[in-house]
C-alpha atoms as a PDB file:
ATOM      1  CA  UNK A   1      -2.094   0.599  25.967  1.00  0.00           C
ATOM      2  CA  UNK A   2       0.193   0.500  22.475  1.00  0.00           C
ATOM      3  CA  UNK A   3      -2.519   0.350  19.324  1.00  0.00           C
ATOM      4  CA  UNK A   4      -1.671  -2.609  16.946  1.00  0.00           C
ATOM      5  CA  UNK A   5      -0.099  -1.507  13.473  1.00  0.00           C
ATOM      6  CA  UNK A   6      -2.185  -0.545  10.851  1.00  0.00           C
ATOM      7  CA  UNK A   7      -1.831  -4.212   9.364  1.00  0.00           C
ATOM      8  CA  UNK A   8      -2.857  -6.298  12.207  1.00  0.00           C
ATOM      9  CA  UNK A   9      -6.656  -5.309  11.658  1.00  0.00           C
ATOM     10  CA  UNK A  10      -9.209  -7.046  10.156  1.00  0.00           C
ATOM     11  CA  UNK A  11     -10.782  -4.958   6.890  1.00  0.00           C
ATOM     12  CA  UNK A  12     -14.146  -4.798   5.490  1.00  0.00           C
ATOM     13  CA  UNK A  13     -15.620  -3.037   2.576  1.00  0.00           C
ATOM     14  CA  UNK A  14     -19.856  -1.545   3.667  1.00  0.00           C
ATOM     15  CA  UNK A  15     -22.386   0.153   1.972  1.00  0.00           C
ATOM     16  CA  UNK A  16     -25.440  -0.543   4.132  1.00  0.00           C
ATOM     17  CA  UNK A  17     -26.861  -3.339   1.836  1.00  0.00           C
ATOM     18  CA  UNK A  18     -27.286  -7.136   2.777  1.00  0.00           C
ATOM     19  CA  UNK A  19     -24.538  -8.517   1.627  1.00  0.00           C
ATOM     20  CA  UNK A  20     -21.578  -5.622   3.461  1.00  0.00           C
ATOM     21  CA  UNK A  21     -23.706  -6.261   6.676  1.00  0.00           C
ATOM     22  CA  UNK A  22     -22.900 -10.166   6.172  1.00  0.00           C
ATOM     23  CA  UNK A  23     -19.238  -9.051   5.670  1.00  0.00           C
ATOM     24  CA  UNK A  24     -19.100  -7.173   8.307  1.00  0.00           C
ATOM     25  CA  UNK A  25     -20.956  -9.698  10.631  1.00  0.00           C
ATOM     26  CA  UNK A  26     -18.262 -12.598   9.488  1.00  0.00           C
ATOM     27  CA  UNK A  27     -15.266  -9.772  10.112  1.00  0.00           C
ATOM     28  CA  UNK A  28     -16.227  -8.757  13.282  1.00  0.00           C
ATOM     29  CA  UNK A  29     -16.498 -12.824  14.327  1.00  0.00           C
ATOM     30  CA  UNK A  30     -12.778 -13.138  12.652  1.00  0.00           C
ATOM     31  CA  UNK A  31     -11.479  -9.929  14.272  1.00  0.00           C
ATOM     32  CA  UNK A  32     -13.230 -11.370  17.626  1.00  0.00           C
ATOM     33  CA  UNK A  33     -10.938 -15.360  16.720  1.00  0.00           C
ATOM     34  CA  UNK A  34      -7.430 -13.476  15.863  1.00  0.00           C
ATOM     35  CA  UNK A  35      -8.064 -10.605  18.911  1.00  0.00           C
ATOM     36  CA  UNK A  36      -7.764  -7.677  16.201  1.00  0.00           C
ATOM     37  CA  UNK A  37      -9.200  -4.509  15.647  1.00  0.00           C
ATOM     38  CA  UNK A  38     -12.133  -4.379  12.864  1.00  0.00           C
ATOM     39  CA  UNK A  39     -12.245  -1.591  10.121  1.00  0.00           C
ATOM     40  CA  UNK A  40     -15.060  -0.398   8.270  1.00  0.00           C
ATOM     41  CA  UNK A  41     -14.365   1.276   5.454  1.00  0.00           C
ATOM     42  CA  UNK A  42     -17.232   3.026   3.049  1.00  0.00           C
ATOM     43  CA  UNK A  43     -15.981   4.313  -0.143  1.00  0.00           C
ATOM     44  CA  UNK A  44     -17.953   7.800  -0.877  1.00  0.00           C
ATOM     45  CA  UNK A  45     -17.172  10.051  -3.580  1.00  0.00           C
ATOM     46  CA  UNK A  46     -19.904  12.628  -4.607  1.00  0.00           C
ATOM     47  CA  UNK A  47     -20.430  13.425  -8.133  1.00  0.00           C
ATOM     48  CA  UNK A  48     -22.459  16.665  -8.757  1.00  0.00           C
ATOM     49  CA  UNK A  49     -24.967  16.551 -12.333  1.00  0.00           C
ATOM     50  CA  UNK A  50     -25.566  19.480 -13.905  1.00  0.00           C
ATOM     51  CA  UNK A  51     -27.349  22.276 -11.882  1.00  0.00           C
ATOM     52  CA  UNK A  52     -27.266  20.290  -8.928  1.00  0.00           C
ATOM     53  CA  UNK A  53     -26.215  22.568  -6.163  1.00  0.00           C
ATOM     54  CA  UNK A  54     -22.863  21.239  -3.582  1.00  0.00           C
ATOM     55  CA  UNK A  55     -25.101  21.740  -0.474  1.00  0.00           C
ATOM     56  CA  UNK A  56     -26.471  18.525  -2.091  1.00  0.00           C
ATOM     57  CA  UNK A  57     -23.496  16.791  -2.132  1.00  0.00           C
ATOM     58  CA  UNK A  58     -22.464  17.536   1.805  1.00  0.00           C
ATOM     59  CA  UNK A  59     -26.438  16.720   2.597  1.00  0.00           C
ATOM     60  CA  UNK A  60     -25.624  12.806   0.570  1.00  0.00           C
ATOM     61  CA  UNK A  61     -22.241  12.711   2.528  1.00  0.00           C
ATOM     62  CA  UNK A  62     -23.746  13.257   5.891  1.00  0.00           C
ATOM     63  CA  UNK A  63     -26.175  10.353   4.982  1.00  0.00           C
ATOM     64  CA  UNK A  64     -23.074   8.435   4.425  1.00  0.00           C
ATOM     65  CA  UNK A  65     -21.333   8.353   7.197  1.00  0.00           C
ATOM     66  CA  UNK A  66     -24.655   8.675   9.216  1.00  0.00           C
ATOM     67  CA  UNK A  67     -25.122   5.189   8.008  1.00  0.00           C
ATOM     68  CA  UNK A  68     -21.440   4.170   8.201  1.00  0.00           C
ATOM     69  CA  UNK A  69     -21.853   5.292  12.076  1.00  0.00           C
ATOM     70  CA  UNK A  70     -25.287   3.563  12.822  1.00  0.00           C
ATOM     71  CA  UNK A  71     -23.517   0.244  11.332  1.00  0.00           C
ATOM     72  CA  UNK A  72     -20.258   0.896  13.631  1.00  0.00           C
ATOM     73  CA  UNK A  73     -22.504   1.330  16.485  1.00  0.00           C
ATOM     74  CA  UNK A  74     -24.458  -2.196  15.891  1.00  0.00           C
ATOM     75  CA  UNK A  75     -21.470  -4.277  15.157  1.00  0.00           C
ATOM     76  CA  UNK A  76     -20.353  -3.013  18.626  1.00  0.00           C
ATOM     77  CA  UNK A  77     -23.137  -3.536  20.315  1.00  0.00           C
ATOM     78  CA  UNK A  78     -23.100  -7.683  18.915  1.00  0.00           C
ATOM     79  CA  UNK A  79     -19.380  -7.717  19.725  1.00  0.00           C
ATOM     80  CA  UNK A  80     -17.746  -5.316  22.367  1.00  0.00           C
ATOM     81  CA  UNK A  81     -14.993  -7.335  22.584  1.00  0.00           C
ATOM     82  CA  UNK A  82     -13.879  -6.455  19.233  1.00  0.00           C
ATOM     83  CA  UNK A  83     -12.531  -2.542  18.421  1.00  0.00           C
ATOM     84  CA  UNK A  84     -14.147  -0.944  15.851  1.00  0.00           C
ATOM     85  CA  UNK A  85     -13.525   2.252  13.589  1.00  0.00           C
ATOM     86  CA  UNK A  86     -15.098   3.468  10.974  1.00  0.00           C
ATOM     87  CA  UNK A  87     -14.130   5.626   7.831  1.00  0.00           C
ATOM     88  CA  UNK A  88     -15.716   7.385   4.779  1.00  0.00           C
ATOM     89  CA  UNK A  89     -13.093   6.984   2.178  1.00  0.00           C
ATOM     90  CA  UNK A  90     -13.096   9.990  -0.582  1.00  0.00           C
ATOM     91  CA  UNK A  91     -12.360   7.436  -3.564  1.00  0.00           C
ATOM     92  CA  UNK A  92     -14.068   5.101  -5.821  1.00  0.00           C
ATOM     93  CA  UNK A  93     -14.840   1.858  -4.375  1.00  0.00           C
ATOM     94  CA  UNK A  94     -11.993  -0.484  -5.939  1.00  0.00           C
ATOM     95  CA  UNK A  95      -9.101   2.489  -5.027  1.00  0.00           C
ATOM     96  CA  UNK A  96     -11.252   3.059  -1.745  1.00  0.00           C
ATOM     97  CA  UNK A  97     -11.018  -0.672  -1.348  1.00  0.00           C
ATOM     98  CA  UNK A  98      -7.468  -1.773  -2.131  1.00  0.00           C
ATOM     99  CA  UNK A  99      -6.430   1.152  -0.013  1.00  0.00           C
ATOM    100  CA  UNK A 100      -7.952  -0.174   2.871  1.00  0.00           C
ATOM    101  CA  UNK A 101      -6.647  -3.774   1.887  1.00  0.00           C
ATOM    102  CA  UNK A 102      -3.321  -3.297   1.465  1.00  0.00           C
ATOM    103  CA  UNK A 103      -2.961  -1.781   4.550  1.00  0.00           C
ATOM    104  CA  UNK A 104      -4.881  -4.548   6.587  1.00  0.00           C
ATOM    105  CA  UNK A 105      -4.221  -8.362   7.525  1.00  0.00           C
ATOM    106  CA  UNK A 106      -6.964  -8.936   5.411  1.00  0.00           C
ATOM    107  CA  UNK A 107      -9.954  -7.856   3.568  1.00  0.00           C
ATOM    108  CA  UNK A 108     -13.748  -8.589   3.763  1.00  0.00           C
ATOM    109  CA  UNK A 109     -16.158  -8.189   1.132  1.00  0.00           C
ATOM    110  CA  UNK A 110     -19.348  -9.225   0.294  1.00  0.00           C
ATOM    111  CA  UNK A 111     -21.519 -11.151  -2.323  1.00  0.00           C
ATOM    112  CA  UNK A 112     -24.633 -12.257  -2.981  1.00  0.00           C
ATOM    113  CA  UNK A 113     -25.273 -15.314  -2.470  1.00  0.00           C
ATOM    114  CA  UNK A 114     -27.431 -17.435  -5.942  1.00  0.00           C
ATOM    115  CA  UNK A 115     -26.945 -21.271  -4.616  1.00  0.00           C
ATOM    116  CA  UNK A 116     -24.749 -23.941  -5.258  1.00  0.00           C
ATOM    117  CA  UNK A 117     -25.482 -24.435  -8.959  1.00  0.00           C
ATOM    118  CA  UNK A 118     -25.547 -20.888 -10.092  1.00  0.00           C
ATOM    119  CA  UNK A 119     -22.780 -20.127  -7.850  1.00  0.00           C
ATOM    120  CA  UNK A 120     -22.929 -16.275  -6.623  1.00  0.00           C
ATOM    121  CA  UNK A 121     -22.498 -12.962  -7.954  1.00  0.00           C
ATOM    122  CA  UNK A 122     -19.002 -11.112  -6.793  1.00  0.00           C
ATOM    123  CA  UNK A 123     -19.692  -7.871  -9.253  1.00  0.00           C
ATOM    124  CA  UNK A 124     -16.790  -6.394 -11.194  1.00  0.00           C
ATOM    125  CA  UNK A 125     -15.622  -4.044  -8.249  1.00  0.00           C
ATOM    126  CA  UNK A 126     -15.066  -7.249  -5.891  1.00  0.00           C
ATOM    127  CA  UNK A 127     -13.394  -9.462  -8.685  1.00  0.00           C
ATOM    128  CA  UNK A 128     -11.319  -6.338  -9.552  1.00  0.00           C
ATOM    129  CA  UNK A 129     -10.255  -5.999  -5.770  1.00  0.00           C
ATOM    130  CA  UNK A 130      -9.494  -9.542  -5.606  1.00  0.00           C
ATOM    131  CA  UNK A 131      -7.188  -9.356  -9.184  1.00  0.00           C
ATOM    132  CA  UNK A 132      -4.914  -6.225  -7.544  1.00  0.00           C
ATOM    133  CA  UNK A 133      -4.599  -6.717  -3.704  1.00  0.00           C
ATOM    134  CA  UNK A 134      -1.846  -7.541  -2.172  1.00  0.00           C
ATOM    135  CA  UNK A 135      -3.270  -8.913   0.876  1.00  0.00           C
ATOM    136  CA  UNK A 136      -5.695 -11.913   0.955  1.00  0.00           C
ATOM    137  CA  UNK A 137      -8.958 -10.935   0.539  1.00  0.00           C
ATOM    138  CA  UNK A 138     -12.580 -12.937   1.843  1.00  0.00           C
ATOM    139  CA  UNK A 139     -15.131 -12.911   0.008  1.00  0.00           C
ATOM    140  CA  UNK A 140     -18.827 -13.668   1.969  1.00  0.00           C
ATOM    141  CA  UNK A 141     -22.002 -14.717   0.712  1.00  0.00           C
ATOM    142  CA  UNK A 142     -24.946 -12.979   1.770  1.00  0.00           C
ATOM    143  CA  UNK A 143     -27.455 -15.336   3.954  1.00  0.00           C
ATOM    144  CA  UNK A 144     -30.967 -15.699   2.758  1.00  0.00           C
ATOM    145  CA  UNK A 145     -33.086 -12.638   4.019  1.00  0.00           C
ATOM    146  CA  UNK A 146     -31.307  -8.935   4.933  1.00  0.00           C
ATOM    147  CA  UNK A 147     -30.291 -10.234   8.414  1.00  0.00           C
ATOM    148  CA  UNK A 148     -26.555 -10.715   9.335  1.00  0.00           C
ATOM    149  CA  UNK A 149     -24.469 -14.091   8.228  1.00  0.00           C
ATOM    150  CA  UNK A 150     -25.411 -17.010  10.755  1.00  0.00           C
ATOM    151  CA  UNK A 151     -22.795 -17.727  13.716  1.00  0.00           C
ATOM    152  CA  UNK A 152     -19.365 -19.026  12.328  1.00  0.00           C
ATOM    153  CA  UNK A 153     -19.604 -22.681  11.534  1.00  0.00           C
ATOM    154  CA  UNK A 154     -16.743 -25.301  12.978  1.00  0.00           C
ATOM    155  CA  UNK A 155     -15.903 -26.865  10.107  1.00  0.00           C
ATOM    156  CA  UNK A 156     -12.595 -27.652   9.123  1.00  0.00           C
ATOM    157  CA  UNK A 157     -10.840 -24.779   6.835  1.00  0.00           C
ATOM    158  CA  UNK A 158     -10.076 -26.247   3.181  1.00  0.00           C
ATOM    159  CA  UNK A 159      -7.148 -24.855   1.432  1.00  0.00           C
ATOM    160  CA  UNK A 160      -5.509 -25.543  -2.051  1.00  0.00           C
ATOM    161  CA  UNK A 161      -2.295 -26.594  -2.331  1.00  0.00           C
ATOM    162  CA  UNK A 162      -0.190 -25.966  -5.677  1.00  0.00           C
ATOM    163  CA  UNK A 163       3.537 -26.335  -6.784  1.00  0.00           C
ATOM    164  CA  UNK A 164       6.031 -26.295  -3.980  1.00  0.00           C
ATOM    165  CA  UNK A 165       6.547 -25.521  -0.555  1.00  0.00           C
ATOM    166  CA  UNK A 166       7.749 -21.688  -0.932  1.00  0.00           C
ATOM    167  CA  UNK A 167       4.686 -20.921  -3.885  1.00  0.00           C
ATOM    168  CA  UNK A 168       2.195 -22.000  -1.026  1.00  0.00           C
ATOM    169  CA  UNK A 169       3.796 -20.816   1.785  1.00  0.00           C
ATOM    170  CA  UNK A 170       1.783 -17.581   1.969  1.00  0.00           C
ATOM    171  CA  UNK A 171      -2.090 -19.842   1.227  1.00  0.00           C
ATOM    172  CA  UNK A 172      -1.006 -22.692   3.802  1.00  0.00           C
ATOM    173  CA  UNK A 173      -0.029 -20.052   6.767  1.00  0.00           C
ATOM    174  CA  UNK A 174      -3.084 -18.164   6.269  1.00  0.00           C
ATOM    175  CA  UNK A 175      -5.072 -21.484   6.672  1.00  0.00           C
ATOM    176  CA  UNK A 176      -3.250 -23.162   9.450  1.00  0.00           C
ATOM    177  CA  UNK A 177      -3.664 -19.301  11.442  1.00  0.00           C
ATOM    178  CA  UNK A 178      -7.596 -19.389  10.285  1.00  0.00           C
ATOM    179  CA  UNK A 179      -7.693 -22.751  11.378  1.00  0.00           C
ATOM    180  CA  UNK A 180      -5.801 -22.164  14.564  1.00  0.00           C
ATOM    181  CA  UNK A 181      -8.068 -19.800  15.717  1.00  0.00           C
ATOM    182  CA  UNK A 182     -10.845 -21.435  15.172  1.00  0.00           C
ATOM    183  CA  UNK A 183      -9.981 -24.489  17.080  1.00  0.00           C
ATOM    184  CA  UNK A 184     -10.674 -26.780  13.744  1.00  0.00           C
ATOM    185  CA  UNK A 185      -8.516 -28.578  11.332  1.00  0.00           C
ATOM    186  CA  UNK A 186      -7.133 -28.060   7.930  1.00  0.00           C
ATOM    187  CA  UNK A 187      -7.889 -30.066   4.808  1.00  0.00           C
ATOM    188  CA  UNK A 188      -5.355 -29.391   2.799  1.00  0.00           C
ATOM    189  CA  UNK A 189      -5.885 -30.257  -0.714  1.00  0.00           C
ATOM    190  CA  UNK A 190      -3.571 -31.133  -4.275  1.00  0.00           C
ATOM    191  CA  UNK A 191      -4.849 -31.566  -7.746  1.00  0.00           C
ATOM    192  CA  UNK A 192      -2.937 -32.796 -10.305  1.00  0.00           C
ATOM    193  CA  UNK A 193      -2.963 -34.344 -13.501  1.00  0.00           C
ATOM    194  CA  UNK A 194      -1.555 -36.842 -15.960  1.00  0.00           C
ATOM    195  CA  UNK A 195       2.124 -35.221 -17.516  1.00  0.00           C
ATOM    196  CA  UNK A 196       2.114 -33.996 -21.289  1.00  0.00           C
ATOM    197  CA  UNK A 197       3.275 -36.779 -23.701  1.00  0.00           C
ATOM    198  CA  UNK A 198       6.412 -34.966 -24.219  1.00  0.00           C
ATOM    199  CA  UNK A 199       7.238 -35.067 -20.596  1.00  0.00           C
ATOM    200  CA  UNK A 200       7.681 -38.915 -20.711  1.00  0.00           C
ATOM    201  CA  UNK A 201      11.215 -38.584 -22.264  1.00  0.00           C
ATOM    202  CA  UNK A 202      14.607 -39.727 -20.881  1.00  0.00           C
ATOM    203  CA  UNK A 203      14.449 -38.407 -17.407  1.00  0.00           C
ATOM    204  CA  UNK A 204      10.939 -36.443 -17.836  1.00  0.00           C
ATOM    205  CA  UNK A 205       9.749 -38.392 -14.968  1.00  0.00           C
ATOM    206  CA  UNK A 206      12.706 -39.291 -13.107  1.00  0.00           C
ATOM    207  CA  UNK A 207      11.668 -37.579 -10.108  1.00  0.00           C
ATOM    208  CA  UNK A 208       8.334 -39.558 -10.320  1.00  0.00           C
ATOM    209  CA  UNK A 209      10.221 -43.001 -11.052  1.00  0.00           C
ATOM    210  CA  UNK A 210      12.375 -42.127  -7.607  1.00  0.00           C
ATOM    211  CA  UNK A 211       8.392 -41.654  -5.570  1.00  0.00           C
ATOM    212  CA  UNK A 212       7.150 -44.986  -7.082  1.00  0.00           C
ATOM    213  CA  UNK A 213       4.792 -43.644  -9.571  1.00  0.00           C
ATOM    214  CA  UNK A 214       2.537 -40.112 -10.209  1.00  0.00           C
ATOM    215  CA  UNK A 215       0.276 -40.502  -7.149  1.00  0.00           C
ATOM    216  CA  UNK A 216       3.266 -41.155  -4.467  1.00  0.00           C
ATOM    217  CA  UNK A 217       4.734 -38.112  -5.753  1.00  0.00           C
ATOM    218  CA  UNK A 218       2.106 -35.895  -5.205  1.00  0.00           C
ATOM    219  CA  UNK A 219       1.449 -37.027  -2.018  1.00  0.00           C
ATOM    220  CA  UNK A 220       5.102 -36.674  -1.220  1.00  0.00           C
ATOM    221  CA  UNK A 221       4.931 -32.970  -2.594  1.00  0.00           C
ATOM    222  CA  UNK A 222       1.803 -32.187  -0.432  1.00  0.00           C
ATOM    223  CA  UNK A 223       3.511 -33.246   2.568  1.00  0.00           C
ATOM    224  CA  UNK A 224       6.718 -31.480   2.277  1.00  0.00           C
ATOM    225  CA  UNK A 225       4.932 -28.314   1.582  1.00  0.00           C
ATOM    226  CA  UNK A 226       2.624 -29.116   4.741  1.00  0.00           C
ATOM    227  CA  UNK A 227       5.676 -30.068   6.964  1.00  0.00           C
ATOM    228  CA  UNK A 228       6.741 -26.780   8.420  1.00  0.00           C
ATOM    229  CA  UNK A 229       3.135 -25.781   9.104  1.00  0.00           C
ATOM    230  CA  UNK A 230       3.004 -28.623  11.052  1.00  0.00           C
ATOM    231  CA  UNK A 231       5.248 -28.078  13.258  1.00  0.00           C
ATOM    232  CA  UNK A 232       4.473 -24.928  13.480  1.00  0.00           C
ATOM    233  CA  UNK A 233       0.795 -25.457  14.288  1.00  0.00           C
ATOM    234  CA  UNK A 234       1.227 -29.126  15.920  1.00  0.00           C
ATOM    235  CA  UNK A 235      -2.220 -28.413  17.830  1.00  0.00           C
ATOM    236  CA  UNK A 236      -3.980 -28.184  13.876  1.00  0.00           C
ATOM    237  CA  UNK A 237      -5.396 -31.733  12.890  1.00  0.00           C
ATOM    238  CA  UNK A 238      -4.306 -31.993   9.148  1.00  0.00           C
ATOM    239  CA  UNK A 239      -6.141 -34.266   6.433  1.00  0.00           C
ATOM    240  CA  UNK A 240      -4.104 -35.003   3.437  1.00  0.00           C
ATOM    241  CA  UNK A 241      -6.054 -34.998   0.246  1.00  0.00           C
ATOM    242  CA  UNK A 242      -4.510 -35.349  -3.080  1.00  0.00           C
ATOM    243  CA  UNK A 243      -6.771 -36.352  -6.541  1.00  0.00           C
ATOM    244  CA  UNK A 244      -6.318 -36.444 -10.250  1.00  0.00           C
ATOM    245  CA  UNK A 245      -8.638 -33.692 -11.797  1.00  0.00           C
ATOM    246  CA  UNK A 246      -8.801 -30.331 -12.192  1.00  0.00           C
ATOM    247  CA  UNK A 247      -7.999 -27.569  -9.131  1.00  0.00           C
ATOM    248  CA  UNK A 248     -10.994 -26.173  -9.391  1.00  0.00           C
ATOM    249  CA  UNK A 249     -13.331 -29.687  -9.285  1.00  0.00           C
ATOM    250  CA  UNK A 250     -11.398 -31.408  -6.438  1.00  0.00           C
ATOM    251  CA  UNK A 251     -11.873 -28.268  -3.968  1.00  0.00           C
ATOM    252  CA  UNK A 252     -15.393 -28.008  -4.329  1.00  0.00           C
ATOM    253  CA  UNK A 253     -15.856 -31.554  -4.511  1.00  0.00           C
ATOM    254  CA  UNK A 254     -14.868 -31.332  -0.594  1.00  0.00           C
ATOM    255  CA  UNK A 255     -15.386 -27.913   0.505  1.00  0.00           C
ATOM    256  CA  UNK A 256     -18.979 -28.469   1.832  1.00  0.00           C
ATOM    257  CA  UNK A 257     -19.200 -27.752   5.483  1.00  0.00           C
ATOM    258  CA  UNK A 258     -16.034 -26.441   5.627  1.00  0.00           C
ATOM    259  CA  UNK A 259     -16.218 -22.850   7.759  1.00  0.00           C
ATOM    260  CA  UNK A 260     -13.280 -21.201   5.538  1.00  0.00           C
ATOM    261  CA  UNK A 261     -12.169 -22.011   1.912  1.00  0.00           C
ATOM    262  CA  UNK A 262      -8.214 -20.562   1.138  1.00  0.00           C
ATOM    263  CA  UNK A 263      -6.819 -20.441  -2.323  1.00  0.00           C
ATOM    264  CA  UNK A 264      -4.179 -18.657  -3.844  1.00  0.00           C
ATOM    265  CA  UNK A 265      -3.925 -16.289  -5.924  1.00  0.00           C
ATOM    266  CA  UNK A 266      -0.146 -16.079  -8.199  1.00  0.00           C
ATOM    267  CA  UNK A 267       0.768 -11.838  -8.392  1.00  0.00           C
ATOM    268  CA  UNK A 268       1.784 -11.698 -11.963  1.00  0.00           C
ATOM    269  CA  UNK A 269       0.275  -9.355 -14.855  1.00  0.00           C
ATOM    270  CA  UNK A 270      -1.087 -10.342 -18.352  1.00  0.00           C
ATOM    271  CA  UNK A 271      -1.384  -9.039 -21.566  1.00  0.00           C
ATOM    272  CA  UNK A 272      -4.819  -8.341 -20.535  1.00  0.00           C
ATOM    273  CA  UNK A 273      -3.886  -6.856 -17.065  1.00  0.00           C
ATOM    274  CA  UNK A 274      -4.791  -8.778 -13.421  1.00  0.00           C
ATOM    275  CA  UNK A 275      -6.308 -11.756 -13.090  1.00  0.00           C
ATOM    276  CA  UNK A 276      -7.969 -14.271 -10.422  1.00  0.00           C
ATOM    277  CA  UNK A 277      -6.991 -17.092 -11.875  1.00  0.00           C
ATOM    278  CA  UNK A 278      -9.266 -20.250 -12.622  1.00  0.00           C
ATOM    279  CA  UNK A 279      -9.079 -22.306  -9.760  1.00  0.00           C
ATOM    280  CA  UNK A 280      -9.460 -19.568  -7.460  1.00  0.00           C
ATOM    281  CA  UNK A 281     -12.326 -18.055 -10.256  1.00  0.00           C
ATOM    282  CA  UNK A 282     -14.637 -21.327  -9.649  1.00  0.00           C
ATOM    283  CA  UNK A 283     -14.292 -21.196  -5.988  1.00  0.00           C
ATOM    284  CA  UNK A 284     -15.518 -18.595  -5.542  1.00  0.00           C
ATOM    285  CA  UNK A 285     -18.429 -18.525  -7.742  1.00  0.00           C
ATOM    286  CA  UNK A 286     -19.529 -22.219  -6.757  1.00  0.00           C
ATOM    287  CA  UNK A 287     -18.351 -23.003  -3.002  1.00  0.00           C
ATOM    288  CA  UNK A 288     -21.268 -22.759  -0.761  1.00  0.00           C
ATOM    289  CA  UNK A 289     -19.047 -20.511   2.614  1.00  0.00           C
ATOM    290  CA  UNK A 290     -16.460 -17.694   2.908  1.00  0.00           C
ATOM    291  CA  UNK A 291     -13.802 -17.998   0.477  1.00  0.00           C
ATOM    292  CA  UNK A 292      -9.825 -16.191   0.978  1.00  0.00           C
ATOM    293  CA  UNK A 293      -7.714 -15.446  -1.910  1.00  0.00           C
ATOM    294  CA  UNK A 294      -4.615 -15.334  -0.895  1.00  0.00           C
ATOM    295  CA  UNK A 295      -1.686 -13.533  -3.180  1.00  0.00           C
ATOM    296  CA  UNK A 296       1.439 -15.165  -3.525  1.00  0.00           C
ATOM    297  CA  UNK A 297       4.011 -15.030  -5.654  1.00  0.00           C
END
């Protein structure tokens, strides 16, 4: 029986602590919906002190993948449906990580989880992993307690919606496919806000004018970039939501319940190197479920 590629697996970064179980409890479910393989990957990368002697460093390596194997072994035994490999990765985490990432149809990490006001801790590995990959990446909150996450809820997958139909091509499919497999619906979701003074000047808002005013037009621009997803998911109920405020507000202000929340992440570098974005930044330190960052460009 042919393998699939290397791509068509489902990622996710462990270390034997809380939250990587709770990724790799919500990756083995998502492997299980899209009928892919699941990775593990453990990044492991010994670095001797003075006087310490290398036996040491095969004796914390062998405790490694020990516990990279007993993990493998448990997410099989909750889901033998799904394939699962496992591998010790000779890198730092972030290189381990985008390695693994880039070479998957997605990546899990995971996060502790602080509540819905203090939102939840990602650590500067994960955000850095999130800033360079080139696949989307999922970030998972850890549940309450050092058990696994809870069974995947069936709420509808929220995703954010921005400029036009070829910028969110890449965020929408990944939604309508999450959504698809899930057997829920998509809430799709544009923010937008009043135009610059300057932008009021002969012909500024034409295009506006033409939809009957600012909130027509957005709602026109949502649908048109929602149209071919449509019909190519017609079995995917869709909910249309477009509001004046900031990205970041409007999501959350509807992302509770939701099973999956999708954003997008634009691939371009800064004076200051990669970044998440905002929008994408306050979703994921505020929304209560699984969040994807999806790069586009």
């Amino acid at each position: 029986m042919a393998q699939a590629p290397a791509h068509r697996a489902v990622a996710v970064g462990v270390d034997g602590s809380p939250e990587s179980l709770a990724a790799a409890e919500w990756a083995a479910r998502e492997a299980a919906l899209r009928g892919l393989p699941l990775r593990l990957v453990r990044a492991w990368l010994w670095q001797a002190v003075d006087g310490a002697p290398e036996k040491d460093g095969e004796a914390e390596e062998r405790r490694a993948r020990r516990s990279l194997d007993e993990m493998a072994a448990d997410v099989r035994g909750r889901h033998p449906e799904v394939e699962v490999t496992a591998e010790l990765l000779p890198a730092p985490p972030v290189p381990a990580l985008l390695t693994a990432g880039n070479a998957a149809e997605m990546l899990v990490i995971g996060s502790r989880g602080h509540g819905a006001l203090l939102g939840f801790l990602l650590g500067s590995s994960g955000q850095q992993v999130i800033a360079a990959a080139e696949r989307p990446v999922v970030a998972v909150r850890s549940p309450r307690g050092d058990g696994p996450a809870p069974g995947t809820e069936r709420g509808e997958v929220v995703v954010g919606q921005q400029g036009d139909p070829e910028e969110s091509a890449a965020v929408l499919g990944f939604a309508f496919a999450a959504a698809a497999a899930r057997g829920v619906g998509v809430r799709a979701v544009r923010a937008w806000s009043l135009p610059p003074v300057y932008a009021y000047g002969p012909g500024g808002l034409a295009p506006v004018d033409e939809a009957g005013g600012l909130v027509p037009y957005e709602e026109k621009a949502l649908a048109q970039a929602l149209a071919p997803w449509r019909e190519r998911y017609p079995h995917v109920p869709v909910t249309e939501h477009v509001e004046l405020g900031s990205g970041g507000q409007v999501l959350l202000s509807v992302v509770t319940g939701a099973s999956l929340v999708v954003v997008g992440r634009r691939v371009r570098r800064s004076p200051v190197g990669t970044r998440i974005g905002s929008v994408a930044h306050a979703v994921l330190h505020h929304a209560p479920g699984p969040v994807a960052v999806v790069p586009h460009a």
